[in-house]
C-alpha atoms as a PDB file:
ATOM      1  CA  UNK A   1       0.000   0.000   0.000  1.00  0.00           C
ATOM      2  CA  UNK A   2       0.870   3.236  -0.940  1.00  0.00           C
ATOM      3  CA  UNK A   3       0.227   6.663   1.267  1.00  0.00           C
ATOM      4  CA  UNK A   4       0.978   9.849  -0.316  1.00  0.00           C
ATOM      5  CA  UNK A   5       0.701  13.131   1.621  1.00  0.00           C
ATOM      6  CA  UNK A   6      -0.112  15.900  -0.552  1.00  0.00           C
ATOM      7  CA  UNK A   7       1.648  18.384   1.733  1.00  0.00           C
ATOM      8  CA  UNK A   8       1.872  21.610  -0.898  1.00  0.00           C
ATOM      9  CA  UNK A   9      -2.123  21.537  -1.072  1.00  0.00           C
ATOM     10  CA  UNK A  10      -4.304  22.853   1.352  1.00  0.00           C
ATOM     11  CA  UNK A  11      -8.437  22.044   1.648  1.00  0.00           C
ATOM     12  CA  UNK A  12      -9.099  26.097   2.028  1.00  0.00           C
ATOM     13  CA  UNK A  13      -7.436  27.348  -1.160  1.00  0.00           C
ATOM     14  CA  UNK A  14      -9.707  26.541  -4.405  1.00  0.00           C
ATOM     15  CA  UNK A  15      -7.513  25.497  -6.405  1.00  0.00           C
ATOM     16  CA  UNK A  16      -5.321  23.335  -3.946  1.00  0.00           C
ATOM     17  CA  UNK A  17      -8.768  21.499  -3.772  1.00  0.00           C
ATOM     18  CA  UNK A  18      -9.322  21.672  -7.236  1.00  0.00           C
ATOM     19  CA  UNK A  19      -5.665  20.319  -7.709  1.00  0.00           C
ATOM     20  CA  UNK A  20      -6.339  17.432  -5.049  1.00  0.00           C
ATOM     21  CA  UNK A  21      -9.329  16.539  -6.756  1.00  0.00           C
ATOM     22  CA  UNK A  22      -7.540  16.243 -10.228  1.00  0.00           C
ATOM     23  CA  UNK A  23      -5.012  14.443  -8.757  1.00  0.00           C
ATOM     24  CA  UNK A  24      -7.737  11.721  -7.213  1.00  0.00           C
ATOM     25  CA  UNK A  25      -9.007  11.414 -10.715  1.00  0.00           C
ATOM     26  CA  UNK A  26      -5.924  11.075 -12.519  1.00  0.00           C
ATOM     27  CA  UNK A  27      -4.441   8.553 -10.035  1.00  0.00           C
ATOM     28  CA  UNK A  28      -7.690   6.349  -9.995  1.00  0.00           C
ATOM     29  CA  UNK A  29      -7.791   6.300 -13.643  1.00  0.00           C
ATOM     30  CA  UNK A  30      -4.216   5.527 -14.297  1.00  0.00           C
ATOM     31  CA  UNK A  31      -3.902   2.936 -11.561  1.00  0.00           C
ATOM     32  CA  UNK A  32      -7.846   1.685 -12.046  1.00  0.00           C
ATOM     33  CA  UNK A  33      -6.675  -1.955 -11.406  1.00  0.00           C
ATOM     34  CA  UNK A  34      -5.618  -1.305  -7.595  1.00  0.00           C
ATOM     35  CA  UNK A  35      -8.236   0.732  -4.970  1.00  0.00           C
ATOM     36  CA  UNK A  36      -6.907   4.296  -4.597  1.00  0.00           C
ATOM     37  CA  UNK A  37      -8.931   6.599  -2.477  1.00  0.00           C
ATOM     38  CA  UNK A  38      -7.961  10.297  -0.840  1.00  0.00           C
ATOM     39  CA  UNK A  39      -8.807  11.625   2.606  1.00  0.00           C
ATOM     40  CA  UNK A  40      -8.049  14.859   4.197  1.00  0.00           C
ATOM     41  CA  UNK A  41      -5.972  14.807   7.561  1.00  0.00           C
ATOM     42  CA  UNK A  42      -4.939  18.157   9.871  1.00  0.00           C
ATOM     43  CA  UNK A  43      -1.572  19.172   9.710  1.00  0.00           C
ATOM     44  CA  UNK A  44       0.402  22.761  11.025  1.00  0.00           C
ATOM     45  CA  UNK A  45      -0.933  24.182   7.560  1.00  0.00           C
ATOM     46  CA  UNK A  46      -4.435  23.114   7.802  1.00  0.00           C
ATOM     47  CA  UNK A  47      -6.222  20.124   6.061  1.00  0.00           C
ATOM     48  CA  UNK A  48      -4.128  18.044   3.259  1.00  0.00           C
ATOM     49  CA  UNK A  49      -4.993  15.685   1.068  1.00  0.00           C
ATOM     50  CA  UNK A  50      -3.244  11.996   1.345  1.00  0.00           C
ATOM     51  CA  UNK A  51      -3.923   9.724  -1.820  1.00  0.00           C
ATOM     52  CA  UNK A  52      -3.881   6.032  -0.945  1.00  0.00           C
ATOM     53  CA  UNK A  53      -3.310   3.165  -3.585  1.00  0.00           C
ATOM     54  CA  UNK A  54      -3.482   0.390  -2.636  1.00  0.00           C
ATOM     55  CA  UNK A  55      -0.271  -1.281  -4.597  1.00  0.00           C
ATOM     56  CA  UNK A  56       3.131  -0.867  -4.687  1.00  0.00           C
ATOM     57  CA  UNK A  57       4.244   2.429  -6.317  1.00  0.00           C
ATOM     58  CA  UNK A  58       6.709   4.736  -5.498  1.00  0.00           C
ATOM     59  CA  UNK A  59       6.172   8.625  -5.495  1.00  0.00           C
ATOM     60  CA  UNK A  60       8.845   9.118  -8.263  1.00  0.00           C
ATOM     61  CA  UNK A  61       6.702   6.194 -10.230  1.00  0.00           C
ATOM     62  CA  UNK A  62       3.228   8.053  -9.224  1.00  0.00           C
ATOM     63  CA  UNK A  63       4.591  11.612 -10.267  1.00  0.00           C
ATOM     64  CA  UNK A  64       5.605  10.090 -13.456  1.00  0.00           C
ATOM     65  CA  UNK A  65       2.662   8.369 -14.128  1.00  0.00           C
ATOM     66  CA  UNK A  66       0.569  11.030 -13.396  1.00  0.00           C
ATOM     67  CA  UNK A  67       2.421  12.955 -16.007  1.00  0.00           C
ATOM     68  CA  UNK A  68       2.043  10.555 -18.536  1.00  0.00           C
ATOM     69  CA  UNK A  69      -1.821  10.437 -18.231  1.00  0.00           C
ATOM     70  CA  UNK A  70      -1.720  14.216 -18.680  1.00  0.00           C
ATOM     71  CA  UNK A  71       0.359  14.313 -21.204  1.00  0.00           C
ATOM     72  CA  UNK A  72      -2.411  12.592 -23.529  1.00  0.00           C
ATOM     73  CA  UNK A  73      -4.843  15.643 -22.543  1.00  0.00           C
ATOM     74  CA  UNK A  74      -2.805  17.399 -25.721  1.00  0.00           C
ATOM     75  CA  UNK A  75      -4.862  17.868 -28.558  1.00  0.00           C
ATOM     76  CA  UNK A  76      -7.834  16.646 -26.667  1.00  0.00           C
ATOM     77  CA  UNK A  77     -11.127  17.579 -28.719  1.00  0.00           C
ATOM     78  CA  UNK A  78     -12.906  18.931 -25.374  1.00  0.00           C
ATOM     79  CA  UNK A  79      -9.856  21.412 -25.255  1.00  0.00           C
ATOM     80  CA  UNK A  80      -9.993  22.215 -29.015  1.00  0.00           C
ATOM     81  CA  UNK A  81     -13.707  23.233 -28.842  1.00  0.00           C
ATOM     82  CA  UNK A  82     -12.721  27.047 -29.089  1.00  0.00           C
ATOM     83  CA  UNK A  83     -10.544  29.696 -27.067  1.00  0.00           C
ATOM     84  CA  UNK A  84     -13.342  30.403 -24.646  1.00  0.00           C
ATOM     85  CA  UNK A  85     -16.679  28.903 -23.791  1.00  0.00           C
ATOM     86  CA  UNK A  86     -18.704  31.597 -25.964  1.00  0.00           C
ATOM     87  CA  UNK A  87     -19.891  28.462 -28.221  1.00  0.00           C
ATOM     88  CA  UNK A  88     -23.434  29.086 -29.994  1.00  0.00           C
ATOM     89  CA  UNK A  89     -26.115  26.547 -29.286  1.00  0.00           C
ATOM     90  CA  UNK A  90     -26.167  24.908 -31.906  1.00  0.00           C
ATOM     91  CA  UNK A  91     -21.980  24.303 -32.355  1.00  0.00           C
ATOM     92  CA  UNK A  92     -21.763  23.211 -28.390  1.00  0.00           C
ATOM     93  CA  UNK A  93     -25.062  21.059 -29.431  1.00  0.00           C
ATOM     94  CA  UNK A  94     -22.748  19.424 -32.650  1.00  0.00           C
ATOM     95  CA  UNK A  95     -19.626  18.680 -30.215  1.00  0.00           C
ATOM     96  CA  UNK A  96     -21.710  16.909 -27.453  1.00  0.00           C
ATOM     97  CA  UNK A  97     -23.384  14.028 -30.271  1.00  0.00           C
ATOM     98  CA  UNK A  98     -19.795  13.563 -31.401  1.00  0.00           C
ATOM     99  CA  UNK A  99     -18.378  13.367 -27.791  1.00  0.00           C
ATOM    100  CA  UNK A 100     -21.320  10.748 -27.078  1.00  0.00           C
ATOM    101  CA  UNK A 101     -20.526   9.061 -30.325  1.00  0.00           C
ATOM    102  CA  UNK A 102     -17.117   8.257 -29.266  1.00  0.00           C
ATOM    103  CA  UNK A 103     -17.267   7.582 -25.489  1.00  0.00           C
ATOM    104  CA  UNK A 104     -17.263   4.557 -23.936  1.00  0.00           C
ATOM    105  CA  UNK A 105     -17.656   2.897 -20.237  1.00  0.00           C
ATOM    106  CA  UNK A 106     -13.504   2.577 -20.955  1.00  0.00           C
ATOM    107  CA  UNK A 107     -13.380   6.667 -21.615  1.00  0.00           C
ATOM    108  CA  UNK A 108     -15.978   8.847 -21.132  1.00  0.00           C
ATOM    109  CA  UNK A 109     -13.367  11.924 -20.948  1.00  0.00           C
ATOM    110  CA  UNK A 110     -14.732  14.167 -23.789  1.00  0.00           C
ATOM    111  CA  UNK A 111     -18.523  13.805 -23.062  1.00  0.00           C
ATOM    112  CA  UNK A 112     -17.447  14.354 -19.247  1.00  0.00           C
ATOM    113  CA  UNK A 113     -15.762  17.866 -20.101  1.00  0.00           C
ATOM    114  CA  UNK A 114     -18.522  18.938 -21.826  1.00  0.00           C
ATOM    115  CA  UNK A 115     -20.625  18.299 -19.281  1.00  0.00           C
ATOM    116  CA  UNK A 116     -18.336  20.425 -16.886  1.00  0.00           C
ATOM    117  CA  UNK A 117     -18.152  23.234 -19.811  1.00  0.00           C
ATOM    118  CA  UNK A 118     -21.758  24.095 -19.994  1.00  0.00           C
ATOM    119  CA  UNK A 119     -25.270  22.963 -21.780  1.00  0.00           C
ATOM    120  CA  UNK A 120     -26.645  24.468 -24.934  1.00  0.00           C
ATOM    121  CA  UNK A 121     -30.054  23.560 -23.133  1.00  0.00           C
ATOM    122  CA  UNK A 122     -29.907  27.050 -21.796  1.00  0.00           C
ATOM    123  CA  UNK A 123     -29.397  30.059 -23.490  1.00  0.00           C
ATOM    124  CA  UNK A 124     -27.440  32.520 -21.960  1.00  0.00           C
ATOM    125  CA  UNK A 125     -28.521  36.186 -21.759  1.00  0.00           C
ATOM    126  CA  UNK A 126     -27.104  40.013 -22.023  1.00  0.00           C
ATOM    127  CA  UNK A 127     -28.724  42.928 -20.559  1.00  0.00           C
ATOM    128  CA  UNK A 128     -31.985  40.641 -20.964  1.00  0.00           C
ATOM    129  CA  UNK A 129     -31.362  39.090 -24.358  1.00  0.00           C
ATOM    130  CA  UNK A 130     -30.828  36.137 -25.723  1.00  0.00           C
ATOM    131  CA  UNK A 131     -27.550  35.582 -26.973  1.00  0.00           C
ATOM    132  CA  UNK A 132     -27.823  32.225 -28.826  1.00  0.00           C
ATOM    133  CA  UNK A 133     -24.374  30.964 -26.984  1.00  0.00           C
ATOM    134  CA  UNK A 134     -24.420  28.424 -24.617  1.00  0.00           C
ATOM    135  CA  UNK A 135     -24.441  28.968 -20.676  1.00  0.00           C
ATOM    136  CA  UNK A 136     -21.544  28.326 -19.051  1.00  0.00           C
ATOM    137  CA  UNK A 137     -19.795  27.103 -15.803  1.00  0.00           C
ATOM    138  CA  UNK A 138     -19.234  28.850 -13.099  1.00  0.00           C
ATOM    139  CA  UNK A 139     -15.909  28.418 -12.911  1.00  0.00           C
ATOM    140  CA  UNK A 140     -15.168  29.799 -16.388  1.00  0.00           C
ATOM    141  CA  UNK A 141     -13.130  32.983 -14.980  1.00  0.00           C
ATOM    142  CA  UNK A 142     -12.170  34.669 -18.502  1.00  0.00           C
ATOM    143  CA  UNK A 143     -13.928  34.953 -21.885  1.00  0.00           C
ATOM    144  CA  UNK A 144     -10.900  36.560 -24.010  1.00  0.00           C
ATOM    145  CA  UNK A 145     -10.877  40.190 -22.748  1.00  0.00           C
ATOM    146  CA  UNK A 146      -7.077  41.111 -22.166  1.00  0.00           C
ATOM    147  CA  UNK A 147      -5.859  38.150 -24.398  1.00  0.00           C
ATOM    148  CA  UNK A 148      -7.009  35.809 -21.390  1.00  0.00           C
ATOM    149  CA  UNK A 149      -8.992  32.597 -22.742  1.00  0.00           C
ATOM    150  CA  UNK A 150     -10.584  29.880 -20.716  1.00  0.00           C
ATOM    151  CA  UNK A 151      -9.366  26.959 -23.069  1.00  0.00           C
ATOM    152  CA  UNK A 152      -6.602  28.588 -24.301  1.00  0.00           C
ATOM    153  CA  UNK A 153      -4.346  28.867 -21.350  1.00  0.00           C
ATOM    154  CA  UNK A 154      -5.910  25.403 -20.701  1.00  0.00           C
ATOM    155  CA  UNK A 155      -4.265  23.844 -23.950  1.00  0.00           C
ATOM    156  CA  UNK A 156      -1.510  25.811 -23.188  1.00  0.00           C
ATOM    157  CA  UNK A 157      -0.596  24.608 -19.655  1.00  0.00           C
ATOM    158  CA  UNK A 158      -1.464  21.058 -20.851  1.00  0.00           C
ATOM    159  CA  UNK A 159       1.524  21.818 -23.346  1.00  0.00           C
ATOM    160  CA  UNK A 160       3.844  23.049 -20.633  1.00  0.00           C
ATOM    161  CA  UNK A 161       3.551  21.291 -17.408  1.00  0.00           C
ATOM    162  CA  UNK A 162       6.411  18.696 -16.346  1.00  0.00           C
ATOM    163  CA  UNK A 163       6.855  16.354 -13.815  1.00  0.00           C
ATOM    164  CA  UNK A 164       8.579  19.144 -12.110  1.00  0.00           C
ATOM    165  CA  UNK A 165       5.647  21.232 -12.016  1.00  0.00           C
ATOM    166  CA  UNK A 166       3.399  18.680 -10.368  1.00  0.00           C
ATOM    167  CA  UNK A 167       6.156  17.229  -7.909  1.00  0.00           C
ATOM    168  CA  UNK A 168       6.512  20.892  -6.461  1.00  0.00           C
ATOM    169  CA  UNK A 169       2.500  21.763  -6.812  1.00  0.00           C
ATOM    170  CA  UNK A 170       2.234  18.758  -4.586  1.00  0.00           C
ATOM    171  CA  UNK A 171       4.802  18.220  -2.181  1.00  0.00           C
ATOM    172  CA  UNK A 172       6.453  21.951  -1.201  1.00  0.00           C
ATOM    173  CA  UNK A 173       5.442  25.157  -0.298  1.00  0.00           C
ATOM    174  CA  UNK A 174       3.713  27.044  -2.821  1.00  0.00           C
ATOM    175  CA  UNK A 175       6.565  29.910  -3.824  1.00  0.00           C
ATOM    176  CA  UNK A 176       4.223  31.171  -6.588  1.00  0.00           C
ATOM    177  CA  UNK A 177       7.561  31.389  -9.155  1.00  0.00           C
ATOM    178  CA  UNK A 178       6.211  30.063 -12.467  1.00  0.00           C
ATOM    179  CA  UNK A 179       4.888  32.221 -15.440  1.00  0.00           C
ATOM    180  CA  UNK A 180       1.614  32.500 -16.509  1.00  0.00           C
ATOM    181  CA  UNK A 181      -1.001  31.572 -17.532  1.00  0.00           C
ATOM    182  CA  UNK A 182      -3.235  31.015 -14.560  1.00  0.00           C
ATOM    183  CA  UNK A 183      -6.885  29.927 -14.564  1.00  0.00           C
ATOM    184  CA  UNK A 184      -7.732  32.847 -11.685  1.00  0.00           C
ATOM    185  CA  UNK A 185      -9.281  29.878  -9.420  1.00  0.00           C
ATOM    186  CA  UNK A 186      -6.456  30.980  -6.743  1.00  0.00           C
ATOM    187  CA  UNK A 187      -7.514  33.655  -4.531  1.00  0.00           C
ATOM    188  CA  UNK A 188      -4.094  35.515  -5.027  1.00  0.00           C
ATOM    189  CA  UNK A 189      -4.841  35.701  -8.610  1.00  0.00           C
ATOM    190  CA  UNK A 190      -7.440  38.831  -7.423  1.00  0.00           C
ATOM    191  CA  UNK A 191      -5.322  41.490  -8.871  1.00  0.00           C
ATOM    192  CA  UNK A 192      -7.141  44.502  -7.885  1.00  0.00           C
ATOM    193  CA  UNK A 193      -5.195  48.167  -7.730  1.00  0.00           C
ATOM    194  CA  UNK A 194      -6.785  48.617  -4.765  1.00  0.00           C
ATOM    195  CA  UNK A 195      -5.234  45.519  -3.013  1.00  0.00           C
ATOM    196  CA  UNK A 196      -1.811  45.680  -4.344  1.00  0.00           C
ATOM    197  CA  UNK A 197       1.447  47.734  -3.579  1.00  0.00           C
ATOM    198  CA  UNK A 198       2.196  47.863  -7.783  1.00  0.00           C
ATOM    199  CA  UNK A 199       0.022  48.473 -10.551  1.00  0.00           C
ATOM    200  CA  UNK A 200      -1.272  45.127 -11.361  1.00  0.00           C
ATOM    201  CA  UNK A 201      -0.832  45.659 -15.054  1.00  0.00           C
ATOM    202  CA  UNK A 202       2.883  46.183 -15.079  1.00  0.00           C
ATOM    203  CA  UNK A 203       3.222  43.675 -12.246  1.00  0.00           C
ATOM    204  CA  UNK A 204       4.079  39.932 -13.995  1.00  0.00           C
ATOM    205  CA  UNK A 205       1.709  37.282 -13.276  1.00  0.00           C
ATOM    206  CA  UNK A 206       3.067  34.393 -10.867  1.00  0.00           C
ATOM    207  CA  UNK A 207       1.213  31.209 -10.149  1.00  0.00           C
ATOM    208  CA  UNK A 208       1.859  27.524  -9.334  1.00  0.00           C
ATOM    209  CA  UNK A 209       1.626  26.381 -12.840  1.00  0.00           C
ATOM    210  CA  UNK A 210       1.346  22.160 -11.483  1.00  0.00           C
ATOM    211  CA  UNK A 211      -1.867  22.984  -9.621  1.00  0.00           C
ATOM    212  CA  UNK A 212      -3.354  24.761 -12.197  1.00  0.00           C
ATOM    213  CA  UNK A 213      -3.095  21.412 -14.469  1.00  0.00           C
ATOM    214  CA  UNK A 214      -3.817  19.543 -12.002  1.00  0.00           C
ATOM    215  CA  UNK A 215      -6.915  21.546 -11.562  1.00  0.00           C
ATOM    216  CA  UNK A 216      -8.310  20.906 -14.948  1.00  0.00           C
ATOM    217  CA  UNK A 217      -8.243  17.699 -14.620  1.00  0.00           C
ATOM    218  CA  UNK A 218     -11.254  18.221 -11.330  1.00  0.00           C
ATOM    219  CA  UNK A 219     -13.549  19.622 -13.838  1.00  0.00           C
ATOM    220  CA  UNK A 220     -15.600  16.206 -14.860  1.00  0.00           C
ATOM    221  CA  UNK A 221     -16.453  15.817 -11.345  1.00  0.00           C
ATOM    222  CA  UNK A 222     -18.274  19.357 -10.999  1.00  0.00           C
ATOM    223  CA  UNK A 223     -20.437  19.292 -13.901  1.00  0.00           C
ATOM    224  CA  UNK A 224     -23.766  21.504 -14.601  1.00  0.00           C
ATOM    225  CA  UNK A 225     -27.106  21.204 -15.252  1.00  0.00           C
ATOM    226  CA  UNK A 226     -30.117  23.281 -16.581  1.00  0.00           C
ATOM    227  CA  UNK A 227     -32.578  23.561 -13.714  1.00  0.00           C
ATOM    228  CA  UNK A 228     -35.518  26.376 -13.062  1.00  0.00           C
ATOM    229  CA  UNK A 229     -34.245  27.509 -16.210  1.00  0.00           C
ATOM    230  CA  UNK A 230     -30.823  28.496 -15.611  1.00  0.00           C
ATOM    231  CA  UNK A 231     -27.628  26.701 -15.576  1.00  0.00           C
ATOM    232  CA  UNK A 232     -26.356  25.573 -12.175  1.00  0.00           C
ATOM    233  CA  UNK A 233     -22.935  24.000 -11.553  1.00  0.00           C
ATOM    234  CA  UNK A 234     -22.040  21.431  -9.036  1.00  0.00           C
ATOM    235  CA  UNK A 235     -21.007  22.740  -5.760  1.00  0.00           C
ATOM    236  CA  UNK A 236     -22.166  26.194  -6.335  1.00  0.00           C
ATOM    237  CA  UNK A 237     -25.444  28.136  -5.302  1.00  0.00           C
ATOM    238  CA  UNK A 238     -26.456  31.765  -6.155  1.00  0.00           C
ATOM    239  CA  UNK A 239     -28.125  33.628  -3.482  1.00  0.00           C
ATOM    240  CA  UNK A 240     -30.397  36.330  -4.288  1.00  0.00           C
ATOM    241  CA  UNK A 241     -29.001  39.540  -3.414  1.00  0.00           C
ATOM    242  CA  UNK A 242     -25.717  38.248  -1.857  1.00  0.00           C
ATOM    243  CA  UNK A 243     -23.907  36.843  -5.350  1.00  0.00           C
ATOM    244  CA  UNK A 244     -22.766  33.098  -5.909  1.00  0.00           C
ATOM    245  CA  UNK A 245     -20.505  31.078  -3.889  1.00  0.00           C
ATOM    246  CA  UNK A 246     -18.607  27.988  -4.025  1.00  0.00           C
ATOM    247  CA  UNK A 247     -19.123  25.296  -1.220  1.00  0.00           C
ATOM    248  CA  UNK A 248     -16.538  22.231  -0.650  1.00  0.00           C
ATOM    249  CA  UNK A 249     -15.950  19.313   1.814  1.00  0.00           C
ATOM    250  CA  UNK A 250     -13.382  18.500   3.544  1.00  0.00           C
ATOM    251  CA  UNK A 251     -13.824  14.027   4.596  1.00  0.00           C
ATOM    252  CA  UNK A 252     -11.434  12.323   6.733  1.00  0.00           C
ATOM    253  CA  UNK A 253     -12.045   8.795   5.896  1.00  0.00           C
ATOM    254  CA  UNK A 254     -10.862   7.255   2.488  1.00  0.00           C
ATOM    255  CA  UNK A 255     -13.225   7.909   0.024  1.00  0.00           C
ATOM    256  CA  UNK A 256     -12.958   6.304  -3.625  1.00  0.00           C
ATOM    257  CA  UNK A 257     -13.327   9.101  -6.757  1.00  0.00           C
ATOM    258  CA  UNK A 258     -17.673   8.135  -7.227  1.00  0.00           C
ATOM    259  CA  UNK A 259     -17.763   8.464  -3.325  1.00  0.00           C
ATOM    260  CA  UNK A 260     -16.325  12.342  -3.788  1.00  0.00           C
ATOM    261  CA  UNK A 261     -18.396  12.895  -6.645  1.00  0.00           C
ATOM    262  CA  UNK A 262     -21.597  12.403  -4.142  1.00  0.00           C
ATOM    263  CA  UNK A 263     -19.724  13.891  -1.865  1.00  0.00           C
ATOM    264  CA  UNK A 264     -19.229  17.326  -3.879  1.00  0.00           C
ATOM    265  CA  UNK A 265     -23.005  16.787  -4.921  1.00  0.00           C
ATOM    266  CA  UNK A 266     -24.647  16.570  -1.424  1.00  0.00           C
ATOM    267  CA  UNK A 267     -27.329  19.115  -1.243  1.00  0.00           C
ATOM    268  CA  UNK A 268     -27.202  19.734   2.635  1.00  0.00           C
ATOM    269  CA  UNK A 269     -23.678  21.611   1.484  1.00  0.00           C
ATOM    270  CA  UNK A 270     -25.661  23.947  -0.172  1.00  0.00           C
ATOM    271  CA  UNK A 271     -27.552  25.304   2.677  1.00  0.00           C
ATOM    272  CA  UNK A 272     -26.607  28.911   4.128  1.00  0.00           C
ATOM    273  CA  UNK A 273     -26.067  27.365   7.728  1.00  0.00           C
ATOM    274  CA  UNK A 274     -25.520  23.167   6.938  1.00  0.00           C
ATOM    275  CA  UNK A 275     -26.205  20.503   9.786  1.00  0.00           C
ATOM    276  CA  UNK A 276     -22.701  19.674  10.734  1.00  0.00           C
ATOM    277  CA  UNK A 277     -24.337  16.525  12.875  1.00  0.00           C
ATOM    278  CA  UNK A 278     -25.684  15.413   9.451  1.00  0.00           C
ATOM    279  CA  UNK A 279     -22.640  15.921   7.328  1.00  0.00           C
ATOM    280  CA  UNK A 280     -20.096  14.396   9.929  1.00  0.00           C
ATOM    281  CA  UNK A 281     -22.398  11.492   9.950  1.00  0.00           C
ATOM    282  CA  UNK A 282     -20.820  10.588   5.701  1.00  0.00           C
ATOM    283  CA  UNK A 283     -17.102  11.526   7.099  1.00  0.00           C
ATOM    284  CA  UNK A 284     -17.302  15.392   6.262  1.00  0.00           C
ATOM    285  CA  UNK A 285     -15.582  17.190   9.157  1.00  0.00           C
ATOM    286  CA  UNK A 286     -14.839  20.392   7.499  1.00  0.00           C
ATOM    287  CA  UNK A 287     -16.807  22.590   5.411  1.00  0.00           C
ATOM    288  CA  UNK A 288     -15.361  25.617   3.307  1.00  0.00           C
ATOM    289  CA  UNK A 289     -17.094  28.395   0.958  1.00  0.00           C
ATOM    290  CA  UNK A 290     -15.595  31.140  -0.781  1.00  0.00           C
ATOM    291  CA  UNK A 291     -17.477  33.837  -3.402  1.00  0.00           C
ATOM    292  CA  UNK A 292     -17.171  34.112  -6.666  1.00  0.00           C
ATOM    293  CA  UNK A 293     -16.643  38.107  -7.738  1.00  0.00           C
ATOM    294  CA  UNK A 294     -16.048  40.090 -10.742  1.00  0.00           C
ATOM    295  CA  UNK A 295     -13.759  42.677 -11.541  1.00  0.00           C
ATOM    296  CA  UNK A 296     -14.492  44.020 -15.125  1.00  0.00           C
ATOM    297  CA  UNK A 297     -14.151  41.410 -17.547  1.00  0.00           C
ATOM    298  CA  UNK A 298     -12.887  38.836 -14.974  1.00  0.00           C
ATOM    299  CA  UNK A 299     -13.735  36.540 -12.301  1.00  0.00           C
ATOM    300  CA  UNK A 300     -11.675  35.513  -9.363  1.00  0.00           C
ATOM    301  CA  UNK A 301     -12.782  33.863  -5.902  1.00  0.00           C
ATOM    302  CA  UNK A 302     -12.067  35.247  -2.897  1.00  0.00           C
ATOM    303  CA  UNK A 303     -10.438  33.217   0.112  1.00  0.00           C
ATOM    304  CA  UNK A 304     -12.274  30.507   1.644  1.00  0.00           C
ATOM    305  CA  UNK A 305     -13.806  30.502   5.273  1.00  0.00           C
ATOM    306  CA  UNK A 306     -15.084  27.365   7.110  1.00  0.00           C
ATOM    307  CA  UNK A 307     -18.860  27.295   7.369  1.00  0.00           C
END
């Protein structure tokens, strides 16, 4: 058996979750024959993830496998769709019959991004009119203003990343050294003049360029859904008056990947105060919930509080 202690990811930054969750997926994919599960234990630095596989491979062997797997994300037609999400109905309605065409119980990868991307079932709306383009996620952060795009940067740091990247994403203290791009799920990436010494356009962008692959990667397992006609995405709830935020557990017993994916589902998560008795009942100790804002053109989320 194999423990590995994701110490360079913590459960209250969004996309250090987003990154363990990627990493779950990836690692339960890649080594589907043995059980691998993830759990969150406390540490100094808060909650961190530790993946579990239950076989014999060593962390240089897991690192490099992991790359491997995401290594065959290039040219994926998910990816290729566009630059950004701002797909007409009827072209995002084209790409899913391929995408279910061409999946498979064996991969199920394209129809599964899709499904995170958005749904041509609803349409979305400016200043009250229909646009004919597809709604989106809610964890699509650009659309293409400032040379920023969605699936862009995503093909790009697809292109990029090395083992390097993930080993230090994972295992050290995030230094926030690499280059662009970033896919603004990091708190820090909130670049307002108003919160920073420099002006923010002059001011290179630094990120932690392994987690944001890794990220990617958690998309299939927050997917969205038309309902009361509008498009909601997993793990997120808009309150009237108050804006839309992003709600996440944190379990500490081994859970398998289709035990998180009810586990990011559950409902009770969703509610302004949840029932902590209930929740710790199904091994959630923690909760956390962070807001998504917009600045301009751009979305960011702000740090996350326990509930």
């Amino acid at each position: 058996m194999t423990e590995l202690g994701l110490h360079g990811l913590s459960g209250a930054n969004p996309l250090a979750f987003l990154a363990a969750l990627g990493a779950l997926r990836v690692t339960s994919e890649r080594w589907g024959e043995y059980d691998v599960s993830m759990q969150w234990l406390p540490s100094d630095r808060g909650w961190q993830p530790c993946v579990t596989i239950n076989g014999d491979v060593t962390t240089t062997e897991w690192i490099a496998g992991l790359n491997e797997r995401l290594r065959e994300m290039i040219k994926h037609p998910a990816l290729a769709l566009a630059d950004d999400l701002t797909l007409s109905c009827t072209d995002f309605r084209d790409a899913a019959l391929v995408a279910r065409e061409n999946s498979s119980l064996a991969n199920r990868s394209q129809t599964d991004f899709l499904a995170a991307f958005g749904s041509e079932g609803v349409e979305s709306e400016q200043n009250g009119k229909k646009t004919g383009r597809i709604s989106d996620t809610a964890l699509r952060t650009m659309s293409g203003a400032g040379h920023q795009h969605f699936l862009g940067f995503m093909r790009a740091l697809v292109e990029i990343t090395q083992t390097d990247d993930l080993h230090s994403a994972l295992f050290r203290y995030w230094s926030y050294t690499d280059p662009g791009p970033s896919l603004r799920w990091d708190p820090i990436d909130d670049r307002r003049y108003a919160l920073r010494w420099r002006e923010p356009s002059g001011d290179a962008v630094k990120t932690v360029r392994g987690a944001n692959r890794l990220a990617i990667e958690a998309l299939p397992l927050l997917p969205t859904m038309p309902m009361h006609g509008r498009l909601e995405t997993t793990a997120f709830t808009q309150r009237k008056g108050k804006g839309v935020f992003w709600t996440w557990p944190i379990w500490t017993v081994p859970a398998t990947l289709d035990i998180v994916r009810s586990l990011l589902s559950l409902s009770e998560l969703q509610l302004e105060k949840p029932h902590r008795h209930e929740l710790n009942a199904v091994g959630v100790t923690e909760i956390y919930r962070c807001q998504r804002i917009t600045q301009g053109k751009y979305r960011n989320f702000t740090p996350a509080r326990p509930v």
